[in-house]
C-alpha atoms as a PDB file:
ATOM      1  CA  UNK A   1      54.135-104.568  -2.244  1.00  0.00           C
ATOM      2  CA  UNK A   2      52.418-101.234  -2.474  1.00  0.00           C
ATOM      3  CA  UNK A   3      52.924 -99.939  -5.902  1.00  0.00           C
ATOM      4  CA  UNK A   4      52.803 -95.970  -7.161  1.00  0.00           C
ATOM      5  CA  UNK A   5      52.009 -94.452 -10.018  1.00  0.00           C
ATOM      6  CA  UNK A   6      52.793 -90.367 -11.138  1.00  0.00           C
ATOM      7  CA  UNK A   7      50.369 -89.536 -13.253  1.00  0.00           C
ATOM      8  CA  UNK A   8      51.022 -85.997 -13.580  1.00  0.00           C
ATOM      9  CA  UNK A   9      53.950 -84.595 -12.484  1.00  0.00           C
ATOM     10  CA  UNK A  10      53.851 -80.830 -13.529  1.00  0.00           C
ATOM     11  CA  UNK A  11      53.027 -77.753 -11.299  1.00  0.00           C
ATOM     12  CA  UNK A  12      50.249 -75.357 -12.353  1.00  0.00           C
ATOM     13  CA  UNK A  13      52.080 -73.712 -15.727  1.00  0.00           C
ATOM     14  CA  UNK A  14      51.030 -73.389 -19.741  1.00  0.00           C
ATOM     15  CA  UNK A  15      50.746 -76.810 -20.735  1.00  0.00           C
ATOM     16  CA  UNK A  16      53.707 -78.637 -21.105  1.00  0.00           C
ATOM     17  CA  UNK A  17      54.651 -81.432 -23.833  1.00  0.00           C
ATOM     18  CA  UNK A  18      54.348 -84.799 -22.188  1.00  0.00           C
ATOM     19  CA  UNK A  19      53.607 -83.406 -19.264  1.00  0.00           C
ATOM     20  CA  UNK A  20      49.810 -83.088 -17.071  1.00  0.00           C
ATOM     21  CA  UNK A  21      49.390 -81.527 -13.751  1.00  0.00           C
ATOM     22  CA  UNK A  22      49.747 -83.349 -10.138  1.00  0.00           C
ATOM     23  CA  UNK A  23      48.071 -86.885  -9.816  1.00  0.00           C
ATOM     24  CA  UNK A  24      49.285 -89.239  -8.795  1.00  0.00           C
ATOM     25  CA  UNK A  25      47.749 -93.538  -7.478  1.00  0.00           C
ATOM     26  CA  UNK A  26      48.679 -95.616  -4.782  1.00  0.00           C
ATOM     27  CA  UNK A  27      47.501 -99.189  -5.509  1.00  0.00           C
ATOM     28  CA  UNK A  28      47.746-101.981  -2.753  1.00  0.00           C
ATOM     29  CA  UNK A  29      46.621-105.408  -2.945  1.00  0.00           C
ATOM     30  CA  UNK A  30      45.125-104.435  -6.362  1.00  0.00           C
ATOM     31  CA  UNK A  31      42.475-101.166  -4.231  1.00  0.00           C
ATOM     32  CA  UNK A  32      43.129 -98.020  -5.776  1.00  0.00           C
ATOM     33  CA  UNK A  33      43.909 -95.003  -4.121  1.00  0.00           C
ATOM     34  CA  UNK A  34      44.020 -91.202  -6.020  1.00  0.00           C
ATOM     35  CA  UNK A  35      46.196 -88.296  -4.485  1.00  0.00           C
ATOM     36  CA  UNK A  36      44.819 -84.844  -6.098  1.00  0.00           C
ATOM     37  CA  UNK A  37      43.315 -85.425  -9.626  1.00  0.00           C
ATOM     38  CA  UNK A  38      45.380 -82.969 -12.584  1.00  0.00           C
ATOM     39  CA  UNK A  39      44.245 -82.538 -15.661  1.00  0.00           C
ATOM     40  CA  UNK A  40      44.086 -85.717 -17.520  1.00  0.00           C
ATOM     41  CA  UNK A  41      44.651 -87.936 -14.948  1.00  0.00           C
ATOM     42  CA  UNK A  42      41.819 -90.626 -15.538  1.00  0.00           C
ATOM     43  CA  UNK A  43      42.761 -91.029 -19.093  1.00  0.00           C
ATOM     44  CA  UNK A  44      46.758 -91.661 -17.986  1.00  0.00           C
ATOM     45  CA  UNK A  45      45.685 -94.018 -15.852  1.00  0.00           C
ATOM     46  CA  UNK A  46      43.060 -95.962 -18.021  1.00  0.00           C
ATOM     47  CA  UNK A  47      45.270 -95.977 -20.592  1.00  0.00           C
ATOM     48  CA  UNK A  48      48.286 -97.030 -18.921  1.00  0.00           C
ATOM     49  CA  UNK A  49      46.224 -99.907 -17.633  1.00  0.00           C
ATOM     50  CA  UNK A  50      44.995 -99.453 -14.853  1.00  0.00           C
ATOM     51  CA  UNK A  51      41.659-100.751 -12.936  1.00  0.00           C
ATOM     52  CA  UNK A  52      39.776 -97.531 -12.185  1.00  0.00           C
ATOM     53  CA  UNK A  53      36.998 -99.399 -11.221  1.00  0.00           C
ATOM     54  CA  UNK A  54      39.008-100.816  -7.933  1.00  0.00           C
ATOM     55  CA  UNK A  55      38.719 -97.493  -6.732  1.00  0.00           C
ATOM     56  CA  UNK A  56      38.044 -96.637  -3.290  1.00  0.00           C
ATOM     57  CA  UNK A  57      39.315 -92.794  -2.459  1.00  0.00           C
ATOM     58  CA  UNK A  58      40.436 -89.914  -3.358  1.00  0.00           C
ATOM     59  CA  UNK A  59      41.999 -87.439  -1.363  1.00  0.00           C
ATOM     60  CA  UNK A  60      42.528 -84.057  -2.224  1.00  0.00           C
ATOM     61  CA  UNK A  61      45.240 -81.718  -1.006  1.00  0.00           C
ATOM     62  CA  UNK A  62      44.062 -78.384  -2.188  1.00  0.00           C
ATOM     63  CA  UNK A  63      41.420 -77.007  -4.620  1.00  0.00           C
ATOM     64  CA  UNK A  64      43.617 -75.417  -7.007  1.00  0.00           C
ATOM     65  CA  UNK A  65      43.202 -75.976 -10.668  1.00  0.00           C
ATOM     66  CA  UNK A  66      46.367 -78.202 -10.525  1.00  0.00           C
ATOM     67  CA  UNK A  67      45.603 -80.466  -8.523  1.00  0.00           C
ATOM     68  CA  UNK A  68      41.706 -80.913  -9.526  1.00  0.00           C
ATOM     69  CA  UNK A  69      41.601 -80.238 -13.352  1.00  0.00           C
ATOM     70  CA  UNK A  70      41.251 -83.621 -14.074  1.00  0.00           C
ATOM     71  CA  UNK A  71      38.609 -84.544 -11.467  1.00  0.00           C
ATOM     72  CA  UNK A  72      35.209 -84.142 -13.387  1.00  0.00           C
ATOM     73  CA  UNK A  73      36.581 -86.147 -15.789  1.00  0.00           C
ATOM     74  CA  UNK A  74      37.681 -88.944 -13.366  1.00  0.00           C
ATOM     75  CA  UNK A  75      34.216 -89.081 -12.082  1.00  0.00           C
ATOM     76  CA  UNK A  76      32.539 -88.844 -15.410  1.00  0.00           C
ATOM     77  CA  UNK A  77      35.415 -91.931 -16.402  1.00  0.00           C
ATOM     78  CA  UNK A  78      33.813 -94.082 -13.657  1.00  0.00           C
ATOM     79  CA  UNK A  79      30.366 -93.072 -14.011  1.00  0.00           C
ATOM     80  CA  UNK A  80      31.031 -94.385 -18.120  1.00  0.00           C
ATOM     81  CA  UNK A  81      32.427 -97.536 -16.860  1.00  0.00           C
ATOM     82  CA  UNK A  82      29.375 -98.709 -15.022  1.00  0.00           C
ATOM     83  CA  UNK A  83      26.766 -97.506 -18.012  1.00  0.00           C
ATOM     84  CA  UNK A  84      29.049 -99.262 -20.364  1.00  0.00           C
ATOM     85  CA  UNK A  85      30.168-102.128 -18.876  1.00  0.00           C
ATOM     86  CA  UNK A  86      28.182-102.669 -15.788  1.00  0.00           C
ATOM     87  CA  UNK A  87      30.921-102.573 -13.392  1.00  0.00           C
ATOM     88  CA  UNK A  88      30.818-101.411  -9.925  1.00  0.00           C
ATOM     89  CA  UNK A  89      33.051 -99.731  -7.297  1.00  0.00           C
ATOM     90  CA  UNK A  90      34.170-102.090  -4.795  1.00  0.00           C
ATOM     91  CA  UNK A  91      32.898-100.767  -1.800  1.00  0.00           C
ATOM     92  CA  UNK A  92      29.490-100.757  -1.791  1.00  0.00           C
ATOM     93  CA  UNK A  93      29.717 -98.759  -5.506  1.00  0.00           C
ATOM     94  CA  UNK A  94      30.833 -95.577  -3.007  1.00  0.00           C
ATOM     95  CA  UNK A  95      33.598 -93.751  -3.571  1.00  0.00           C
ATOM     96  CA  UNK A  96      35.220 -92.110  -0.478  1.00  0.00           C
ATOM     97  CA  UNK A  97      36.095 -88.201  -1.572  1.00  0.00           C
ATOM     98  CA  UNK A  98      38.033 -86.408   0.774  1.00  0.00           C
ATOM     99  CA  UNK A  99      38.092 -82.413  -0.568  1.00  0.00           C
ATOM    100  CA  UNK A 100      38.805 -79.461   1.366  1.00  0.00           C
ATOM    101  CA  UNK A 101      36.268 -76.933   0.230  1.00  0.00           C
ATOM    102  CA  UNK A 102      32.927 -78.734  -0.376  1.00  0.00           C
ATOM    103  CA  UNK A 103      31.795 -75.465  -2.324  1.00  0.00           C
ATOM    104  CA  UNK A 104      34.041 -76.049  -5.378  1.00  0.00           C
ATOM    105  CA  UNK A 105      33.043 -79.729  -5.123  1.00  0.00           C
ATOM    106  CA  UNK A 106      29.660 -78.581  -5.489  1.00  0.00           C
ATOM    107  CA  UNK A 107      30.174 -76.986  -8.507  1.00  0.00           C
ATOM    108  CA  UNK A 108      32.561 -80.130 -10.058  1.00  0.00           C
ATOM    109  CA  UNK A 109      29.728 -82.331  -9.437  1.00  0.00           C
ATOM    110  CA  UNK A 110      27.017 -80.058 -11.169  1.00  0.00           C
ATOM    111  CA  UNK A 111      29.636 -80.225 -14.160  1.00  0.00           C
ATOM    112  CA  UNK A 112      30.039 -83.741 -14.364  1.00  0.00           C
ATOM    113  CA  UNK A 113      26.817 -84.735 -13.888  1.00  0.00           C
ATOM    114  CA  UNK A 114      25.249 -82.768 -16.409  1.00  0.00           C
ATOM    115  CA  UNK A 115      22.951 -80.280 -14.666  1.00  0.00           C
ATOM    116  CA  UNK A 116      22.285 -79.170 -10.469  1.00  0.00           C
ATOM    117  CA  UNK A 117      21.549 -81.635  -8.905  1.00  0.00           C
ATOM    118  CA  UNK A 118      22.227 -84.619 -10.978  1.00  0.00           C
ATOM    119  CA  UNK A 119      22.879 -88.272 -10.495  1.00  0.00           C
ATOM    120  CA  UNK A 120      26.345 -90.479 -10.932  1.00  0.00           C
ATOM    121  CA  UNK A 121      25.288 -94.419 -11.254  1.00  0.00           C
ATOM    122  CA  UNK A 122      27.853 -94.524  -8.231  1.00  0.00           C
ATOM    123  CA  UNK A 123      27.613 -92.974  -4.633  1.00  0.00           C
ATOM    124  CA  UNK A 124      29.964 -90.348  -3.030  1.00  0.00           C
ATOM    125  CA  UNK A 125      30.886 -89.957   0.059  1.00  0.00           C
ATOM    126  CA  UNK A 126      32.187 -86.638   0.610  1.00  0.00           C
ATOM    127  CA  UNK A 127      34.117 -85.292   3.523  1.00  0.00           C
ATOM    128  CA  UNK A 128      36.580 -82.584   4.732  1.00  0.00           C
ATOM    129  CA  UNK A 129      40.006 -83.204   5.653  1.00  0.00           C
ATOM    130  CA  UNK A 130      40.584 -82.292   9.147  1.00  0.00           C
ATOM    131  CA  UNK A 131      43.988 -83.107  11.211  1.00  0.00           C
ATOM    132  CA  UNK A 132      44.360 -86.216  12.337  1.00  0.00           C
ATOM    133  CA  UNK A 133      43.354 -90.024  10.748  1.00  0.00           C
ATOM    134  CA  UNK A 134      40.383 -89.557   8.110  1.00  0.00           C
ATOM    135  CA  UNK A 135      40.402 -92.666   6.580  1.00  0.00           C
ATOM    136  CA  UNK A 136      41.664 -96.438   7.617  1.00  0.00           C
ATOM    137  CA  UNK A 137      40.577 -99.787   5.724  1.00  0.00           C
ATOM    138  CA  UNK A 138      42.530-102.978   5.558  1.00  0.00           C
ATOM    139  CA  UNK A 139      45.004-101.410   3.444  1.00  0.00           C
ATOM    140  CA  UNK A 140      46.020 -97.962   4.110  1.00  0.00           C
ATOM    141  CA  UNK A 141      45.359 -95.557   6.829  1.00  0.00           C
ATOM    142  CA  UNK A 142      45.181 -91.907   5.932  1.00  0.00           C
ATOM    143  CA  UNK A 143      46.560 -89.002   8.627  1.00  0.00           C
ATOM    144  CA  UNK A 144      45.722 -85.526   7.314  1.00  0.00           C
ATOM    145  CA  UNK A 145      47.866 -82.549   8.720  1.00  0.00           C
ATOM    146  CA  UNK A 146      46.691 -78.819   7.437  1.00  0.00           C
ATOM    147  CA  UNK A 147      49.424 -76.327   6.470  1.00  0.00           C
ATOM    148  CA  UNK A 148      49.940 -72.521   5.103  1.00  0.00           C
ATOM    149  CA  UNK A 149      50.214 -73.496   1.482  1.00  0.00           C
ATOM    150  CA  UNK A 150      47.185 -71.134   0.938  1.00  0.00           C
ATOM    151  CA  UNK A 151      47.893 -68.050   3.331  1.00  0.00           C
ATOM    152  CA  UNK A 152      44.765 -66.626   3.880  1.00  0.00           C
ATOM    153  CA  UNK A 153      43.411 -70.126   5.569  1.00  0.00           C
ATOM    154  CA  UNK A 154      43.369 -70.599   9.372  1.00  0.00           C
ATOM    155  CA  UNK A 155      42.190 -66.843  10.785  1.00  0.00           C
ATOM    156  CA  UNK A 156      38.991 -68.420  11.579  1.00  0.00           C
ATOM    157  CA  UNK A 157      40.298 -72.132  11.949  1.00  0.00           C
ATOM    158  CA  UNK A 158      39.423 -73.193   8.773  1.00  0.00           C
ATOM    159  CA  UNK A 159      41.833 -75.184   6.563  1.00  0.00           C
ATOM    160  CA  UNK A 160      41.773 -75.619   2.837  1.00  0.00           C
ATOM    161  CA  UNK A 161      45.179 -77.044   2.664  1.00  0.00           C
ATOM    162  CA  UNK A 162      46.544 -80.248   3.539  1.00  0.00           C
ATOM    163  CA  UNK A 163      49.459 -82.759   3.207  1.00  0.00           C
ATOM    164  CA  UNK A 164      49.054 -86.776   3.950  1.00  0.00           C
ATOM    165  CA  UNK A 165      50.509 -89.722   5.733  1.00  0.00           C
ATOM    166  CA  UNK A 166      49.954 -93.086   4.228  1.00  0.00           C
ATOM    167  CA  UNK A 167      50.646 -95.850   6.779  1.00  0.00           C
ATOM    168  CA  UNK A 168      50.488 -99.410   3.904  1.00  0.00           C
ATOM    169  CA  UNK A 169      52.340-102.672   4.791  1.00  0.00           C
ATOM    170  CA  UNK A 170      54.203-101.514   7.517  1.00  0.00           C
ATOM    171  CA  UNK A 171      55.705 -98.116   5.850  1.00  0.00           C
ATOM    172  CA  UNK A 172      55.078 -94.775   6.114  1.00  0.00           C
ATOM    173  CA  UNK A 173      54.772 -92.545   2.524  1.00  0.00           C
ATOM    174  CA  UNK A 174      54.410 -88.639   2.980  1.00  0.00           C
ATOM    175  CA  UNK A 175      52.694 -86.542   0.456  1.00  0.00           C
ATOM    176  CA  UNK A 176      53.757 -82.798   0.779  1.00  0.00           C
ATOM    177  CA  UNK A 177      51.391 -81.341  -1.083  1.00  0.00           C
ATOM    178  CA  UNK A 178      51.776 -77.733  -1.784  1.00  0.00           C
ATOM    179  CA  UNK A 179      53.368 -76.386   1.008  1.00  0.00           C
ATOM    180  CA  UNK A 180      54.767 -72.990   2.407  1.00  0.00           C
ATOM    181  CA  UNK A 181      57.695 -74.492   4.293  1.00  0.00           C
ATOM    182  CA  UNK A 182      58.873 -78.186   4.189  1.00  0.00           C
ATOM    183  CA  UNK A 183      59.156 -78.553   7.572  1.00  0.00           C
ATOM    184  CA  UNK A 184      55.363 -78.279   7.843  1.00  0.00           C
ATOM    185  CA  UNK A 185      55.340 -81.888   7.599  1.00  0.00           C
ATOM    186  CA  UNK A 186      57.649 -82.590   9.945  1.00  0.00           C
ATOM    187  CA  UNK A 187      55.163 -83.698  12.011  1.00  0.00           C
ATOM    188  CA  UNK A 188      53.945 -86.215   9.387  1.00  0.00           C
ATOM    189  CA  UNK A 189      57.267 -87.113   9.207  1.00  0.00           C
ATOM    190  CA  UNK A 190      58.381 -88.261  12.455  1.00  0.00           C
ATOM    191  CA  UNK A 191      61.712 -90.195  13.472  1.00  0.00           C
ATOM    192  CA  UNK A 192      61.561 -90.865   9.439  1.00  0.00           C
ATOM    193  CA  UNK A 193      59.685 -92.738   6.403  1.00  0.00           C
ATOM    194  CA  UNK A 194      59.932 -95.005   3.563  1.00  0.00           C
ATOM    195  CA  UNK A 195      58.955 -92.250   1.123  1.00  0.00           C
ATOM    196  CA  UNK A 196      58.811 -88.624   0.833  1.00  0.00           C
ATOM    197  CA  UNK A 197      56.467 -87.292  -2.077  1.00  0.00           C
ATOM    198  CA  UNK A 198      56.917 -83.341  -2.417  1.00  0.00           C
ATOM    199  CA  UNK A 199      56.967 -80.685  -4.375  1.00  0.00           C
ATOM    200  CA  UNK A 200      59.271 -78.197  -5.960  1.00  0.00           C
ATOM    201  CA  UNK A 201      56.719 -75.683  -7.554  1.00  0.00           C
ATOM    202  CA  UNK A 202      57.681 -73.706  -4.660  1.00  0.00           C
ATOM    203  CA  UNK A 203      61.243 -75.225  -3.435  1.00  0.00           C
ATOM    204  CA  UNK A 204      64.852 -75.522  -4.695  1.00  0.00           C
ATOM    205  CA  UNK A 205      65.906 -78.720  -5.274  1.00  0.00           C
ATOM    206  CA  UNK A 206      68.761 -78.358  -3.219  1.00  0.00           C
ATOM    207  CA  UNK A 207      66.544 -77.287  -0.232  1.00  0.00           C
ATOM    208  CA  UNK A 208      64.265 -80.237  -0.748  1.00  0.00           C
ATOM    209  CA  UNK A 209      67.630 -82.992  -0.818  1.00  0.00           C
ATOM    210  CA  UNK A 210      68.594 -81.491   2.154  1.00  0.00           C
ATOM    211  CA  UNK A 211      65.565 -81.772   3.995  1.00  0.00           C
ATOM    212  CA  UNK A 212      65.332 -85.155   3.050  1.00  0.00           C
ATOM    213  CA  UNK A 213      68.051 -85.842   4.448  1.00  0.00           C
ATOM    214  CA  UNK A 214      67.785 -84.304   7.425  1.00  0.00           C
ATOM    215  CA  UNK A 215      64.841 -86.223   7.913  1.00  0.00           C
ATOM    216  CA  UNK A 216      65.729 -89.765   7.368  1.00  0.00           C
ATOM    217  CA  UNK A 217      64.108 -90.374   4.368  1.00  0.00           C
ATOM    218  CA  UNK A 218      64.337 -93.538   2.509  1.00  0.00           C
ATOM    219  CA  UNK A 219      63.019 -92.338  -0.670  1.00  0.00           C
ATOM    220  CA  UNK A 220      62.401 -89.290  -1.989  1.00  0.00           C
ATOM    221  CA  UNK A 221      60.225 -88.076  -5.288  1.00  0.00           C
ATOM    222  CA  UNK A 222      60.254 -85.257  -6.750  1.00  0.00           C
ATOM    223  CA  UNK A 223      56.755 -83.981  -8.435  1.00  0.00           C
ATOM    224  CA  UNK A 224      54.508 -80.853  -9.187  1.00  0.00           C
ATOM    225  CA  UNK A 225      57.668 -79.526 -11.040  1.00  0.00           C
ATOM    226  CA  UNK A 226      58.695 -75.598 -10.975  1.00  0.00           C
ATOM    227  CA  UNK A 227      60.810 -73.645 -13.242  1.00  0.00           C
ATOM    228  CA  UNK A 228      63.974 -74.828 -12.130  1.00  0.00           C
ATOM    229  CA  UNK A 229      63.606 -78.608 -13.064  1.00  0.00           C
ATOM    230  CA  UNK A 230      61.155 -77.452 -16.251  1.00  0.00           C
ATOM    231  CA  UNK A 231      64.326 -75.232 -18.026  1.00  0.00           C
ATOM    232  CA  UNK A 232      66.998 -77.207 -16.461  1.00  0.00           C
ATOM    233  CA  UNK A 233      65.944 -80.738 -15.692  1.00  0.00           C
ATOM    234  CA  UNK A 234      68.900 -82.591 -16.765  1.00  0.00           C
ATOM    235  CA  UNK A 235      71.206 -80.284 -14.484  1.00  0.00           C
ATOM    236  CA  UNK A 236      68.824 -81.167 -11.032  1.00  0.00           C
ATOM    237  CA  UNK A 237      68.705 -84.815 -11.751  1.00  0.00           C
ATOM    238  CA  UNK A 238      72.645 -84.853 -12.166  1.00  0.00           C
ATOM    239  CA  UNK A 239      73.026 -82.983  -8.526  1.00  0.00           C
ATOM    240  CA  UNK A 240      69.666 -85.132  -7.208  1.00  0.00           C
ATOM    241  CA  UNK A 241      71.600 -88.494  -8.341  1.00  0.00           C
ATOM    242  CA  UNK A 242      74.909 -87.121  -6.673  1.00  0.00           C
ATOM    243  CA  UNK A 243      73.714 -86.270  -3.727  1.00  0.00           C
ATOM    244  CA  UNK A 244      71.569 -88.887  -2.984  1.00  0.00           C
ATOM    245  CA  UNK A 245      73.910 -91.347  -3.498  1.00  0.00           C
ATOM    246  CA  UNK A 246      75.965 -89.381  -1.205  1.00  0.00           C
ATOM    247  CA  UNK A 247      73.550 -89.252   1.519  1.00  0.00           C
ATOM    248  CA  UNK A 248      72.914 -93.001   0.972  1.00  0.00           C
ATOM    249  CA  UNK A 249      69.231 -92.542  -0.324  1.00  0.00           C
ATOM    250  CA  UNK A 250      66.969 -92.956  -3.125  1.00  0.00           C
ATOM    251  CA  UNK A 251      65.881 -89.354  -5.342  1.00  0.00           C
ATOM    252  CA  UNK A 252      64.381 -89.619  -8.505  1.00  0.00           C
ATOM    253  CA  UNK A 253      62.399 -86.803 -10.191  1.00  0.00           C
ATOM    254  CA  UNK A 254      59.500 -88.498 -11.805  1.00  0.00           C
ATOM    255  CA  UNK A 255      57.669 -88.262 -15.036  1.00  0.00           C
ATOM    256  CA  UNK A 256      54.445 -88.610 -16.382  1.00  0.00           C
ATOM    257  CA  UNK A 257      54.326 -92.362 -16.210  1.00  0.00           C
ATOM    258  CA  UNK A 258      56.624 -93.417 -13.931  1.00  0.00           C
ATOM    259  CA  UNK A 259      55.784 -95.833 -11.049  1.00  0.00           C
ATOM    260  CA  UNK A 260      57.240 -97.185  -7.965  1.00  0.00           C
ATOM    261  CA  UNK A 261      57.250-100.326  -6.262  1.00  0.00           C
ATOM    262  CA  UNK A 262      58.113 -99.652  -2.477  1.00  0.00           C
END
């Protein structure tokens, strides 16, 4: 049973209370898998329990603040964990980084490692998303898919931008990412899946239920939260709960530590 964890489920605003920007883990017979690194997110997930050190990848949709806030801290949080404690990531103490502009990773690593060129006790190994599968073990595989989240990408055929399919036990999870049009992971999508993960920085709720439904979605979360669930968030889960039971599917619209088991 693959089991998810939201550790940050706000989009790019003023800080909220009890609320950190979009992170969230997928962890499957006990490997840990990140999806876009918020502010904060190491210490939600340390705190809340959780084995950092069974890490193996981390896969970024987009390098805005949001989504990678928390990310020199996450690698600082690891690199701590083997000086302290002597632990070690499982795969060969290499963690797989998947980031789609290597610059800004440049300058991430030169801040958590203290000065340019610096060394982590661990290894990265850092690559671009491109379309198609980027990353397969015995637990997941990972299809990337670009889209027009940031507008100027793709004059020269460079993408900076992507969403993700998860294929684990059998199922199929989609994460959106930050996207201009939902249907831009249609593809990602297919004849349906077990879970849709998308936001609504950028989308209506009401647009977003009805996609899902259009789509043949089994279960759909709500994350990276815009103004319309932040000021009115007890009004979208009453019409999310109606209409998904409706529809005959499940809709939740998560908070900061909420998890899954799917």
């Amino acid at each position: 049973m693959a089991k998810i964890y939201y550790l940050g489920t706000c989009s790019g605003t003023e800080p909220m209370v009890g609320m950190h920007h979009c992170s969230w883990i997928l962890e499957v017979n006990g490997a840990i898998y990140w999806f876009d690194a918020g502010e904060g997110c190491m210490h939600t997930a340390y705190t809340g329990g959780i084995d950092i050190m069974q890490t193996r990848a981390l896969f970024v949709t987009h390098p805005h603040i949001d989504h990678i806030g928390g990310l020199p801290l996450l690698l600082f949080g690891i690199n701590k964990m083997e000086a302290r404690y002597s632990k070690v990531l499982p795969c060969d103490n290499t963690l797989r980084v998947f980031f789609p502009e290597p610059r800004v990773f440049d300058a991430i690593m030169t801040v958590t490692a203290g000065k340019q060129g610096g060394k982590l006790k661990f290894d990265i190994d850092l690559s671009v998303p491109e379309d198609g599968v980027i990353f397969s073990d015995e637990n997941v595989t990972v299809t990337a898919l670009h889209n027009r989240h940031l507008k100027e990408d793709g004059a020269d055929g460079v993408w900076h931008s992507f969403s993700y399919l998860i294929q684990c036990e059998g199922k199929r999870f989609v994460f959106s990412g930050d996207v201009a049009s939902l249907t831009e992971v249609d593809d990602l999508i297919g004849d349906g899946a077990e879970l849709l993960i998308t936001e609504t920085g950028h989308h209506r709720v009401a647009d977003v239920c009805s996609y899902a439904a259009s789509r043949n979605i089994k279960n759909l979360r709500f994350i990276h939260h815009g103004r319309e669930i932040l000021e009115g968030r007890e009004q979208a889960e009453r019409y999310v709960s109606a209409f998904a039971a409706a529809k005959g599917f499940s809709a939740v619209i998560c908070r900061d530590g909420t998890w899954d088991e799917i």
